[in-house]
N, C-alpha and C. Protein backbone atom coordinates (compact mmCIF):
# COMPACT_ATOMS: atom_id res chain seq x y z
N UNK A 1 54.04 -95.09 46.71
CA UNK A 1 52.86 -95.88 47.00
C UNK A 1 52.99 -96.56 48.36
N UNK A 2 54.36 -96.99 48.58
CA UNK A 2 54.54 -97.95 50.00
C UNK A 2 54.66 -96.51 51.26
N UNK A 3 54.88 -96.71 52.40
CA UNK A 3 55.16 -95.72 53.16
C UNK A 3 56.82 -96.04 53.57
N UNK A 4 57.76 -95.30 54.11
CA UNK A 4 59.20 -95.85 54.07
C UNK A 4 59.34 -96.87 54.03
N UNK A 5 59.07 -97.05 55.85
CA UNK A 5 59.27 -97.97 55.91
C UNK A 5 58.65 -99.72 55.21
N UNK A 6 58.12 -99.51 54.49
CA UNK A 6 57.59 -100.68 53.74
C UNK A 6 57.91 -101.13 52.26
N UNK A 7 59.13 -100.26 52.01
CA UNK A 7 59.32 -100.46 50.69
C UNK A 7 60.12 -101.48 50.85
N UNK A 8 59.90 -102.27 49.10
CA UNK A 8 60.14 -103.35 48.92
C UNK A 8 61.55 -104.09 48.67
N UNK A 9 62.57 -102.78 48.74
CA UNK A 9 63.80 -102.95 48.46
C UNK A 9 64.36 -103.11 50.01
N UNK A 10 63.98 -102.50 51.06
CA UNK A 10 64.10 -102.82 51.89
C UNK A 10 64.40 -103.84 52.59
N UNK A 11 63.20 -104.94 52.51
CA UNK A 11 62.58 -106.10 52.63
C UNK A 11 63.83 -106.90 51.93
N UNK A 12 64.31 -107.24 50.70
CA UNK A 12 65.07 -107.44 50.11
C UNK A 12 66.11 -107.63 50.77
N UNK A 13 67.18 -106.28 50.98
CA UNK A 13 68.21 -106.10 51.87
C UNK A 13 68.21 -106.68 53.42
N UNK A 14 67.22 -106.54 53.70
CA UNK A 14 67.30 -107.23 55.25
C UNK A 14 66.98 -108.87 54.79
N UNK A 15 66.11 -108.93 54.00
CA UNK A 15 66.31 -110.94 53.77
C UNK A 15 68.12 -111.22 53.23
N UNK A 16 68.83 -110.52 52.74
CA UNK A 16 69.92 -110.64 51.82
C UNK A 16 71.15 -110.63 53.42
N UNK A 17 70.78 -109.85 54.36
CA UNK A 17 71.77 -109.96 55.81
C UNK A 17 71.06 -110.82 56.70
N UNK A 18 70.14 -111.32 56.00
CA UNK A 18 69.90 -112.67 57.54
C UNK A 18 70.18 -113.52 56.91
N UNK A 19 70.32 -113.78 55.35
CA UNK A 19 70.70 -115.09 54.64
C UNK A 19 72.31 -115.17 55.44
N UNK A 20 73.06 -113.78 54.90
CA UNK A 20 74.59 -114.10 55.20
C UNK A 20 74.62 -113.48 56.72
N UNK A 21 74.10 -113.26 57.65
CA UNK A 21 74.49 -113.48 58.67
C UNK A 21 75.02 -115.28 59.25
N UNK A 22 73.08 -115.55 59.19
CA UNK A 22 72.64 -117.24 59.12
C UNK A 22 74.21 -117.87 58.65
N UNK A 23 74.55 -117.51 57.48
CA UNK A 23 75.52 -118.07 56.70
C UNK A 23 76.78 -118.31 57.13
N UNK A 24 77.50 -117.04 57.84
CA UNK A 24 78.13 -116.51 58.47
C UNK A 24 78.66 -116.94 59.83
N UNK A 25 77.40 -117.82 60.52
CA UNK A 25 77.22 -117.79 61.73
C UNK A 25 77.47 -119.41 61.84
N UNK A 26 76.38 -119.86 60.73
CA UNK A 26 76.21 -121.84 60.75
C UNK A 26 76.64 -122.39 59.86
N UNK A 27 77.15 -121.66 58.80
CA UNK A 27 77.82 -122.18 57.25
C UNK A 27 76.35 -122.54 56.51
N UNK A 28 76.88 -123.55 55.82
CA UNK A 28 75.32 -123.97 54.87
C UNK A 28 74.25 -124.59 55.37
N UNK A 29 74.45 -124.98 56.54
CA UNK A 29 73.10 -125.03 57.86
C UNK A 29 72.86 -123.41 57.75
N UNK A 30 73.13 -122.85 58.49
CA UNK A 30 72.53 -121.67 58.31
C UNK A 30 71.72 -120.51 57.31
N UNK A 31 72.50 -121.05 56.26
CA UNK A 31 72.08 -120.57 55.02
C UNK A 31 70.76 -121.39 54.70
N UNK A 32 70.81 -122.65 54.72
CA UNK A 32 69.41 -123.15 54.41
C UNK A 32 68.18 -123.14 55.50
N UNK A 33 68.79 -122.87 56.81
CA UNK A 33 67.44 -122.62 58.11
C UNK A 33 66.90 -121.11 57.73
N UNK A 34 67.98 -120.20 57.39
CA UNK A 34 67.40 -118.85 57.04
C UNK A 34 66.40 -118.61 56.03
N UNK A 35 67.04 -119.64 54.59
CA UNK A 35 65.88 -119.35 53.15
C UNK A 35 64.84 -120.04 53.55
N UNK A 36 64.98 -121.14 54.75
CA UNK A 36 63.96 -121.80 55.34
C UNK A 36 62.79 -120.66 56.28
N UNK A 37 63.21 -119.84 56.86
CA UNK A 37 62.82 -119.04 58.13
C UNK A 37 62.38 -117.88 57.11
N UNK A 38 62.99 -117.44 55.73
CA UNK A 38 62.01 -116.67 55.02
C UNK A 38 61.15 -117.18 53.91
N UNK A 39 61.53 -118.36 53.32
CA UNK A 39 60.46 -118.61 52.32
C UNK A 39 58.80 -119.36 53.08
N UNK A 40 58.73 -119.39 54.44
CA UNK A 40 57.81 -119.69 55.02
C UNK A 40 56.81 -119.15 55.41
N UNK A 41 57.40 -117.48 55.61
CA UNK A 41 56.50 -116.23 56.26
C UNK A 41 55.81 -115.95 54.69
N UNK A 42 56.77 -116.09 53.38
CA UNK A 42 56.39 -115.10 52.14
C UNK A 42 55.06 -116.48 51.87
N UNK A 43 55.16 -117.61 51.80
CA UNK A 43 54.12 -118.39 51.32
C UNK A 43 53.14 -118.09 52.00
N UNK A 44 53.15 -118.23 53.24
CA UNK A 44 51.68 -117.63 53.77
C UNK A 44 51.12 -116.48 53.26
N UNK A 45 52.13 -115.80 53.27
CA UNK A 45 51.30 -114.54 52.85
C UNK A 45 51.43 -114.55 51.25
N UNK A 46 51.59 -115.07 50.63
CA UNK A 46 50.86 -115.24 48.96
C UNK A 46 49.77 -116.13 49.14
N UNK A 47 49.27 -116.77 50.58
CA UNK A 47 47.71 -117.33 50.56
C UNK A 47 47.08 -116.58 51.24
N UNK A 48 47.18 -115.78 51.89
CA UNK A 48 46.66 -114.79 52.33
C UNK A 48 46.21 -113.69 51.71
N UNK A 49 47.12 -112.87 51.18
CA UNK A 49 47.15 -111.94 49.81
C UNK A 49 47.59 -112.28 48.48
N UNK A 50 46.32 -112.81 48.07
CA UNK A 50 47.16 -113.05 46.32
C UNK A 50 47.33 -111.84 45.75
N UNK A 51 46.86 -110.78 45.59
CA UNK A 51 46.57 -109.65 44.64
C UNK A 51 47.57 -108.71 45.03
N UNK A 52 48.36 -107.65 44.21
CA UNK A 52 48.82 -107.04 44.40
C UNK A 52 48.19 -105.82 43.41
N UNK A 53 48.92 -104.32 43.43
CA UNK A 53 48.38 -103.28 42.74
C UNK A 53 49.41 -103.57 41.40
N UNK A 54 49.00 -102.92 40.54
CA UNK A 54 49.45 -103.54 39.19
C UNK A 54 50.16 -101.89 38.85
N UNK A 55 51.72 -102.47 38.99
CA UNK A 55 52.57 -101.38 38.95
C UNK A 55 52.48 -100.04 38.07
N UNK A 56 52.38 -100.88 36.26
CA UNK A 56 52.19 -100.18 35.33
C UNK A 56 51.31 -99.10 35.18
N UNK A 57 50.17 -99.25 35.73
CA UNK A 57 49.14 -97.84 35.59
C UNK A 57 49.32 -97.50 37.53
N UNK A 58 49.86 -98.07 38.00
CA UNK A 58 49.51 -97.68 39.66
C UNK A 58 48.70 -97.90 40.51
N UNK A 59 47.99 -98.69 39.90
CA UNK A 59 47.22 -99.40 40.58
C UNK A 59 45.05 -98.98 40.07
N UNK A 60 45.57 -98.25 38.98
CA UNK A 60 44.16 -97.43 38.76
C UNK A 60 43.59 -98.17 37.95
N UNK A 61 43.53 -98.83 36.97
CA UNK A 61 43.31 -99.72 36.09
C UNK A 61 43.48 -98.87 34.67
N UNK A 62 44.29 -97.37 34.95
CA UNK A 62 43.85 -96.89 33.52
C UNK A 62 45.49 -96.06 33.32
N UNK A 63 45.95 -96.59 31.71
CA UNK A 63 47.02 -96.23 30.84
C UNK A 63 46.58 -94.50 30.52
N UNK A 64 47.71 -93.54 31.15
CA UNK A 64 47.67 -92.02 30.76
C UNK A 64 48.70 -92.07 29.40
N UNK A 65 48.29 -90.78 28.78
CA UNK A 65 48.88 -91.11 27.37
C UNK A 65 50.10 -89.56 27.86
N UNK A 66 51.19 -89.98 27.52
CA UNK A 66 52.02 -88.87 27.88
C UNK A 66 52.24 -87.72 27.16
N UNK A 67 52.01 -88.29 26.33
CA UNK A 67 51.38 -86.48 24.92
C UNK A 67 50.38 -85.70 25.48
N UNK A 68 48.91 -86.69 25.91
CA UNK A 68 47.86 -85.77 26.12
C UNK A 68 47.65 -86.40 27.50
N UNK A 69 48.23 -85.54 28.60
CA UNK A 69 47.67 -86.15 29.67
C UNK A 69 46.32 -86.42 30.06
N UNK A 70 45.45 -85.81 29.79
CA UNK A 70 44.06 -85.76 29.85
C UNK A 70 43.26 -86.89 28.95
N UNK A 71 44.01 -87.45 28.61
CA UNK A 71 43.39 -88.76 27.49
C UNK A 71 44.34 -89.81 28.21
N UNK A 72 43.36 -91.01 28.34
CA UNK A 72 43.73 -92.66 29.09
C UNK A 72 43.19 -93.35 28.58
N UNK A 73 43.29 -94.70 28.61
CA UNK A 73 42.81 -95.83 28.09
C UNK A 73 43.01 -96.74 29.12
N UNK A 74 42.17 -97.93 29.24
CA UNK A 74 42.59 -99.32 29.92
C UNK A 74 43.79 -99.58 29.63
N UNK A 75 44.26 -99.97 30.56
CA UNK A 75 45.45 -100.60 31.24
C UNK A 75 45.08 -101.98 30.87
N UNK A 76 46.32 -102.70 29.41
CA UNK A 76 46.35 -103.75 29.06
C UNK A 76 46.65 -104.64 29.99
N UNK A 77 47.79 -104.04 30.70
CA UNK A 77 48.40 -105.59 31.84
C UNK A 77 47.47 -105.72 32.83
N UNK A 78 46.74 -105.14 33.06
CA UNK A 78 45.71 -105.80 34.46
C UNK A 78 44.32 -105.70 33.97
N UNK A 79 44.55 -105.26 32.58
CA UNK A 79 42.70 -105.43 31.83
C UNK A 79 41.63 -104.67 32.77
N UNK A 80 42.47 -103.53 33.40
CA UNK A 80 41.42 -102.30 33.88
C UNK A 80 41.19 -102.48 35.13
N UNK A 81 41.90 -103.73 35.88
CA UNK A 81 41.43 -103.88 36.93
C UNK A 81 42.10 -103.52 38.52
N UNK A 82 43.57 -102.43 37.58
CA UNK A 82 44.45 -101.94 38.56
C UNK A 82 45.00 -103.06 39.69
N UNK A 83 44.91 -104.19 39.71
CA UNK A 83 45.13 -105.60 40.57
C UNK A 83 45.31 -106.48 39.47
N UNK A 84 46.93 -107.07 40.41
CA UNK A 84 46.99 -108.74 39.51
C UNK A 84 47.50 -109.26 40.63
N UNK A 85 47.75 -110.52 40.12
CA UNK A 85 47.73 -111.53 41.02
C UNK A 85 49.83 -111.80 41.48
N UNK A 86 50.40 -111.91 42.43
CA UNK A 86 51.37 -112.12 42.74
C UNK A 86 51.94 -113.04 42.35
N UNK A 87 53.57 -113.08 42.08
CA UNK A 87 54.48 -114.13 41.61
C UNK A 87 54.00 -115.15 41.94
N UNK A 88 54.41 -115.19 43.59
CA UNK A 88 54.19 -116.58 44.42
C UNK A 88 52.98 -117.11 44.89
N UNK A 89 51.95 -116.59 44.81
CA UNK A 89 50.25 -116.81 44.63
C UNK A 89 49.83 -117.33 43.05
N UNK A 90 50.89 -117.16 41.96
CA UNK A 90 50.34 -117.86 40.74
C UNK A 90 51.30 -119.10 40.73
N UNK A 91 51.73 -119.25 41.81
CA UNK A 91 52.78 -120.95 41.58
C UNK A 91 51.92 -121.48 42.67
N UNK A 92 51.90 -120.79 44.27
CA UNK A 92 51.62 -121.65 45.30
C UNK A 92 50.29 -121.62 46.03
N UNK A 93 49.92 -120.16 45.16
CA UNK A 93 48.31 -119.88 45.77
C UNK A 93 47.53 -120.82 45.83
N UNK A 94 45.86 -120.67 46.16
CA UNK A 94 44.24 -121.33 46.18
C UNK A 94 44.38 -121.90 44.48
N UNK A 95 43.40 -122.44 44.50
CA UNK A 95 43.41 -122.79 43.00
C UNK A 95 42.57 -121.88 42.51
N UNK A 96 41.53 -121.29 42.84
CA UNK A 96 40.49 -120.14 42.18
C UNK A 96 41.81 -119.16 41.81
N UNK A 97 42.70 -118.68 42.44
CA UNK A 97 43.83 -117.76 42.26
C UNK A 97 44.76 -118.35 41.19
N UNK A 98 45.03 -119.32 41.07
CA UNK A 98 45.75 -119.63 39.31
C UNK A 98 45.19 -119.83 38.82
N UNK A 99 43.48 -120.00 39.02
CA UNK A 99 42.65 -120.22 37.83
C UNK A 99 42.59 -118.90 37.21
N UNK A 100 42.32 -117.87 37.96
CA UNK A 100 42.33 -116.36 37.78
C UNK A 100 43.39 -116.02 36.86
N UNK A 101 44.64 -116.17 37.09
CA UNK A 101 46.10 -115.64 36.58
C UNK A 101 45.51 -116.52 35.09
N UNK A 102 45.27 -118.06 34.88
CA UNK A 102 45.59 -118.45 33.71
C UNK A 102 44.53 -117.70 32.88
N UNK A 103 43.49 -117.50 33.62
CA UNK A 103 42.55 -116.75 32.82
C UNK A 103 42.63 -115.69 32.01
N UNK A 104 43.23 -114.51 32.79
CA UNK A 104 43.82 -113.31 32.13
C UNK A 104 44.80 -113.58 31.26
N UNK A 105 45.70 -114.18 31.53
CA UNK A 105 46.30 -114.53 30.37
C UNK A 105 45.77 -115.00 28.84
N UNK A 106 44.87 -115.99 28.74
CA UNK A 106 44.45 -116.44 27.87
C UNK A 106 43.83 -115.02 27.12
N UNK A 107 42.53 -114.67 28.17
CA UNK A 107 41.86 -112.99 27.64
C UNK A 107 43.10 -111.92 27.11
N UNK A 108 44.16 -111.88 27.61
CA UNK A 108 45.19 -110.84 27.08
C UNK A 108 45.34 -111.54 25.85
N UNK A 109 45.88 -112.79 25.48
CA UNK A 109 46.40 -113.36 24.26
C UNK A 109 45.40 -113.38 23.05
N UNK A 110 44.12 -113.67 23.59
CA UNK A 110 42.91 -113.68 22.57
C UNK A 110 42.98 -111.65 21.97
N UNK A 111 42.73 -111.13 22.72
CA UNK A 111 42.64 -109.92 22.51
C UNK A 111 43.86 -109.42 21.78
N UNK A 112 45.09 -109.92 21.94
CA UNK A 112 45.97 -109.56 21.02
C UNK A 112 46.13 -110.19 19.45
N UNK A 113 45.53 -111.39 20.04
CA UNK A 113 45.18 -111.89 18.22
C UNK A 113 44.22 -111.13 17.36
N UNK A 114 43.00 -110.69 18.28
CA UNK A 114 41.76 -110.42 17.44
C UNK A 114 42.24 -108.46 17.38
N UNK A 115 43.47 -107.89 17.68
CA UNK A 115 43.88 -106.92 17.56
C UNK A 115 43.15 -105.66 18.23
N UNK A 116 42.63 -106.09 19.44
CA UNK A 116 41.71 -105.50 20.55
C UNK A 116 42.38 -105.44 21.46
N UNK A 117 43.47 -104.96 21.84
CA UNK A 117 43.91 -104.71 23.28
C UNK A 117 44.15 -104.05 23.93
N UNK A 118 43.83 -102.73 23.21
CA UNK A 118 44.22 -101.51 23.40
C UNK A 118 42.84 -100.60 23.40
């Protein structure tokens, strides 16, 4: 889904050698200017982009059945909408954006009581 260079493990590994470079370089000054110098770029951009593609179906909004490929259903975890909302956009996002997250949640939980979720 990402193109190489954009995969997310990537991203990972290079935050994981500027922590211990930083670290390396300034001791625990460094270590904290670095988680400083990356947790600053990622907050913006969880207000920027709350939504991400919703891994489980791929982003389509729809569950393939692996017996019958040709038969799908809605996709429970994003309730069809192939998009949910990001880790750090449901702690630090807009408020319309955790209003969103608490929302689906509640709609997933109702629907699993009333035995509709599928």
């Amino acid at each position: 889904a990402y193109p190489p260079a954009m995969r997310k493990s990537r991203w990972l590994i290079a935050a994981a050698i500027i922590l211990f470079v930083a670290t390396a370089v300034s001791g625990p000054l460094g270590f904290v200017l670095g988680a400083i110098g990356l947790a600053v770029p990622y907050a913006v951009s969880c207000r920027l982009h709350p939504r991400t593609s919703h891994r489980g179906c791929g982003g389509t909004g729809r569950h393939v059945s692996p017996l019958y490929p040709w038969a799908n259903r809605r996709c429970q975890g994003c309730a069809g909408t192939g998009r949910q909302v990001r880790h750090g956009s449901r702690a630090i996002g807009t408020g319309p954006v955790r209003a969103e997250h608490r929302a689906g949640i509640a709609a997933r939980a109702k629907m699993r009581q009333n035995r509709s979720w599928r």
